[in-house]
C-alpha atoms as a PDB file:
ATOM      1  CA  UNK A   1      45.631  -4.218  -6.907  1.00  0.00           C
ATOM      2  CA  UNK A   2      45.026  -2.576  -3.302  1.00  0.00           C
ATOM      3  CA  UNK A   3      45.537   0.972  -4.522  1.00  0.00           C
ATOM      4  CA  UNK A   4      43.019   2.648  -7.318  1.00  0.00           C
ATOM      5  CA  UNK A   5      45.816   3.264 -10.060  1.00  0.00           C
ATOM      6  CA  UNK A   6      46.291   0.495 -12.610  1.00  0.00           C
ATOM      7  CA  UNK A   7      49.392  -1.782 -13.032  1.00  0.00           C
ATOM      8  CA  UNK A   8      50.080   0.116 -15.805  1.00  0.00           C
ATOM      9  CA  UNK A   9      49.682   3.557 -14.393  1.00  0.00           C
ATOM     10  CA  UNK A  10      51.782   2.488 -11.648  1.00  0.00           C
ATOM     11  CA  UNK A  11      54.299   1.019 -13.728  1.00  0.00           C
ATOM     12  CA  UNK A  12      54.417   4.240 -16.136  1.00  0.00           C
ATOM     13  CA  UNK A  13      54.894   6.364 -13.173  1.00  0.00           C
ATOM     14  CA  UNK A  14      57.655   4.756 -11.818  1.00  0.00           C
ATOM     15  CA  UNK A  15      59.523   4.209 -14.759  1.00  0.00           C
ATOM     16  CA  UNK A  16      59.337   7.722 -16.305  1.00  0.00           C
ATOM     17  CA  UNK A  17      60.691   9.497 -13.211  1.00  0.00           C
ATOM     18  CA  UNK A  18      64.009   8.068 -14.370  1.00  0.00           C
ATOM     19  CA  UNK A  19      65.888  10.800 -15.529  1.00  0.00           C
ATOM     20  CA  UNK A  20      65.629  10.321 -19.361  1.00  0.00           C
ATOM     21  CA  UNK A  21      63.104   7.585 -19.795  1.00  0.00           C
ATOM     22  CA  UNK A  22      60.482   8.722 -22.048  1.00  0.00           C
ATOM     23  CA  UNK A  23      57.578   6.113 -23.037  1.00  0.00           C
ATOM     24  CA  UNK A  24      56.661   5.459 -26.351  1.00  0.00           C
ATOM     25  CA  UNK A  25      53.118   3.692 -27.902  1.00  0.00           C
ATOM     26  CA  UNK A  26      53.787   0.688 -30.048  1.00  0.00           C
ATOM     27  CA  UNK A  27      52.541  -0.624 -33.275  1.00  0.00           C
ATOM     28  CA  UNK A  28      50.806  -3.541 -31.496  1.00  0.00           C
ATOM     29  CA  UNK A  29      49.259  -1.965 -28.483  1.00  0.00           C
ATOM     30  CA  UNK A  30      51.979  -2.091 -26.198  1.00  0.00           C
ATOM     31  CA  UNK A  31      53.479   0.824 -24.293  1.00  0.00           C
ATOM     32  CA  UNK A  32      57.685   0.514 -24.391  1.00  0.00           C
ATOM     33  CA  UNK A  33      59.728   2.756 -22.018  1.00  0.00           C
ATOM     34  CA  UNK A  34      62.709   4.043 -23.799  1.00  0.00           C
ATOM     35  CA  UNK A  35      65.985   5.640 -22.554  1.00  0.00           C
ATOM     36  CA  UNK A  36      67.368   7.512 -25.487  1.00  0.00           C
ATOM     37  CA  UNK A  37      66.264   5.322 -28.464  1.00  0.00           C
ATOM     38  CA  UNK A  38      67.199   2.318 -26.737  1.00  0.00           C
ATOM     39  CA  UNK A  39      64.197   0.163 -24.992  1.00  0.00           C
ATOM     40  CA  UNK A  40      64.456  -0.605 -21.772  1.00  0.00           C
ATOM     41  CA  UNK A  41      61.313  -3.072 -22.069  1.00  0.00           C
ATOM     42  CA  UNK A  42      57.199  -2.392 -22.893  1.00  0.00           C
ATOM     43  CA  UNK A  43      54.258  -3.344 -21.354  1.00  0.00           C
ATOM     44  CA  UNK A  44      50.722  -5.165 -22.493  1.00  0.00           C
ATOM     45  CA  UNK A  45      48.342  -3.612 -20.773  1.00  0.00           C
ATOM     46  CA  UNK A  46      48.035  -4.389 -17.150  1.00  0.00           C
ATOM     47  CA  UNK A  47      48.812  -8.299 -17.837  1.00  0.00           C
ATOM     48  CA  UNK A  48      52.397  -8.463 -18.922  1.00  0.00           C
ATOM     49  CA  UNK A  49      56.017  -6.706 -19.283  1.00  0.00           C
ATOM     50  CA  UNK A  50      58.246  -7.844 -22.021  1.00  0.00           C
ATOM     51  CA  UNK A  51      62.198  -7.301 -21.400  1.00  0.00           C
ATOM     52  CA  UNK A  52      65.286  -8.767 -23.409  1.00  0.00           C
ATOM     53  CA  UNK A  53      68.215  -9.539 -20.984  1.00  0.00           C
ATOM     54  CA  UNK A  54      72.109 -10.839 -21.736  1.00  0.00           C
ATOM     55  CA  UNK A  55      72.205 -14.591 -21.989  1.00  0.00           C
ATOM     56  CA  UNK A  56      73.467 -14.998 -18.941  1.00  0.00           C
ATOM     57  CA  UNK A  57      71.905 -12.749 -16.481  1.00  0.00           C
ATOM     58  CA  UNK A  58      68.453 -13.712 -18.427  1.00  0.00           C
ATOM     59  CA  UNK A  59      69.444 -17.437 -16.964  1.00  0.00           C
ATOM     60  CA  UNK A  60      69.813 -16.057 -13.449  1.00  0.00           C
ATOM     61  CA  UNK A  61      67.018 -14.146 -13.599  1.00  0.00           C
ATOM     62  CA  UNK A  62      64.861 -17.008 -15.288  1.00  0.00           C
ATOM     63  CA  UNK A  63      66.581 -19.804 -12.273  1.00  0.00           C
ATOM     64  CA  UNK A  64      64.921 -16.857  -9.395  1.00  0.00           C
ATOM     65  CA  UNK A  65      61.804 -17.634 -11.032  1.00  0.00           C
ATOM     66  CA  UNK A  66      61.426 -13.125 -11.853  1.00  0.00           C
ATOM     67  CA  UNK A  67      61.472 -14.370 -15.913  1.00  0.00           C
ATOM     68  CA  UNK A  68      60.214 -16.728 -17.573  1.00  0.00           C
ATOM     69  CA  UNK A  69      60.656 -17.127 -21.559  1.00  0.00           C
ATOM     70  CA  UNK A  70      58.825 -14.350 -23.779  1.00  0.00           C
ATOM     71  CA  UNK A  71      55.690 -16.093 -25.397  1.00  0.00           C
ATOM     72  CA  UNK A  72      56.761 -14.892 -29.354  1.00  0.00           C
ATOM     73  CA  UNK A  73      60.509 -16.341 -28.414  1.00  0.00           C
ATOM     74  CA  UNK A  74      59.912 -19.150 -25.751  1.00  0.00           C
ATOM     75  CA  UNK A  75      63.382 -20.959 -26.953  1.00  0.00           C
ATOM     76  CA  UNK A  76      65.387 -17.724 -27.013  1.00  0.00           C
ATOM     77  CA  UNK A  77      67.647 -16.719 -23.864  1.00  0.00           C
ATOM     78  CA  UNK A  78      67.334 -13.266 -24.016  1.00  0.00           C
ATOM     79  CA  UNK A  79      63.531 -12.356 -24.432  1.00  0.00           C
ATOM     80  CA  UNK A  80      61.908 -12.550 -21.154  1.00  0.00           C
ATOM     81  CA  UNK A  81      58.316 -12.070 -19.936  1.00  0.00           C
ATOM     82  CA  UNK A  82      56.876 -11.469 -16.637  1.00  0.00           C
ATOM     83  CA  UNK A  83      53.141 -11.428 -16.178  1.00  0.00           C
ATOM     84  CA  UNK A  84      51.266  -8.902 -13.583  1.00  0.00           C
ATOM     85  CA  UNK A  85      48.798 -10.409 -11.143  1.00  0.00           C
ATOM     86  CA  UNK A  86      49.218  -8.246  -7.904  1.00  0.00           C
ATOM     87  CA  UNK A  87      51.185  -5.443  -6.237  1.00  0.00           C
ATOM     88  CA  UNK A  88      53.771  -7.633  -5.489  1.00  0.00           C
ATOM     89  CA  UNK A  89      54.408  -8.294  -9.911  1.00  0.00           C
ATOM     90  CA  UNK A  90      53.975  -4.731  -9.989  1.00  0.00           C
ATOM     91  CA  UNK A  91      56.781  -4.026  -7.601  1.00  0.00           C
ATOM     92  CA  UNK A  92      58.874  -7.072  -9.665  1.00  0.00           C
ATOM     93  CA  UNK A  93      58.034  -5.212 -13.245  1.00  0.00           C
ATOM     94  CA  UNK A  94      59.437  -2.079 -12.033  1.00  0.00           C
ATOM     95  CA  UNK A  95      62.815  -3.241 -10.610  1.00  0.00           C
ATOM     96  CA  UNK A  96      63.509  -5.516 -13.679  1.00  0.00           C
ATOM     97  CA  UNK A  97      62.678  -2.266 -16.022  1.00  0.00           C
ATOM     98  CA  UNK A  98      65.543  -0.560 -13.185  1.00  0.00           C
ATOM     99  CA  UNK A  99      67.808  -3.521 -13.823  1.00  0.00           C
ATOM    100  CA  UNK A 100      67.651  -2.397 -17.460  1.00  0.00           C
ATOM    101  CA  UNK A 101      67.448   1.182 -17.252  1.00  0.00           C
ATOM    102  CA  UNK A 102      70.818   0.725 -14.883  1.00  0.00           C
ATOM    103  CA  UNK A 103      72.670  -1.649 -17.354  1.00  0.00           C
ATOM    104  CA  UNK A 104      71.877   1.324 -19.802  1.00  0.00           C
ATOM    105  CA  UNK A 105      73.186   3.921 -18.485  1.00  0.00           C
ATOM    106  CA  UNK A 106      76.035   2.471 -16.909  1.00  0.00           C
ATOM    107  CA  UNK A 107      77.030   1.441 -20.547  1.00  0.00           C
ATOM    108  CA  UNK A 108      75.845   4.382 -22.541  1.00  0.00           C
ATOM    109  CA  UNK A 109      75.298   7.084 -20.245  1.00  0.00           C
ATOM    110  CA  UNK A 110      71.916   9.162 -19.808  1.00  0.00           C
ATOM    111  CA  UNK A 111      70.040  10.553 -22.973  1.00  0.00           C
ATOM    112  CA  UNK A 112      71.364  13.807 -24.602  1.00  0.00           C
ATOM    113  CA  UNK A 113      68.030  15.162 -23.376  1.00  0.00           C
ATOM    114  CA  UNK A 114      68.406  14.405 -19.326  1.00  0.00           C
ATOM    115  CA  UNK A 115      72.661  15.586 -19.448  1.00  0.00           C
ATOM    116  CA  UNK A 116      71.097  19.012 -20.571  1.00  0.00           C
ATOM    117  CA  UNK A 117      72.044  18.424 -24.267  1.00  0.00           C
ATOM    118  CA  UNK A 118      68.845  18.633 -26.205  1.00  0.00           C
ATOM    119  CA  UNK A 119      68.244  20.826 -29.434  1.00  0.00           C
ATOM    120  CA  UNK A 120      68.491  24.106 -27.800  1.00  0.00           C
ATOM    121  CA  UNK A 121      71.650  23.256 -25.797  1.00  0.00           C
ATOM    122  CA  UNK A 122      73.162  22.330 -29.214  1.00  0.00           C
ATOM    123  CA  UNK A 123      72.168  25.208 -31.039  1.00  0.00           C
ATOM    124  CA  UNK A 124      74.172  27.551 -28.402  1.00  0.00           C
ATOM    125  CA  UNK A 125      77.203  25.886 -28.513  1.00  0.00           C
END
């Protein structure tokens, strides 16, 4: 890495400037990046990101060579892994996380909290 922040530092930053992505400490060491309760994908470290995909773009993801099967679930379409090596995986992590984090909201919308609904909001209405 050419800059002085980890992969995972640079990762974390990225990803939690979307509006209502929160991240969240596993049970197993990993750090997952959530968008309402719904992960968008976690990180090991600065070694690896872990994302689950649809079938089918997981295939057309996995044919670019940006996937490749998740370690725990190497004959499942659907979990994918992506290891971190360089600034250029770095850059990779963080737009698959976006790929996600897009699918997401386009299908669910943004987390009560980022639409300006959290506890107080409800409480006034």
């Amino acid at each position: 890495m050419a800059n002085t922040r980890s992969a995972r530092d640079e990762i974390t930053a990225a990803v939690t400037s979307w509006p209502g992505v929160h991240a969240v400490p596993g049970d197993l060491g990993e750090l997952g990046f959530k968008l309402g309760r719904r992960e968008i994908g976690h990180l090991h470290g600065d070694r690896a990101a872990h994302f689950s995909f649809p079938k089918k773009l997981w295939a057309e993801l996995r044919e670019q060579g940006r996937i490749v099967p998740h370690p725990v679930f190497p004959d499942s379409h659907g979990p994918a892994a992506r290891s971190i090596e360089n600034d250029a995986d770095v850059r990779e992590v963080i737009a698959l996380f976006r790929l996600n984090y897009d699918r997401a909201v386009a299908r669910n919308g943004l987390a009560g909290e980022a639409r300006g609904e959290g506890m107080n909001a409800k409480a006034g209405r």
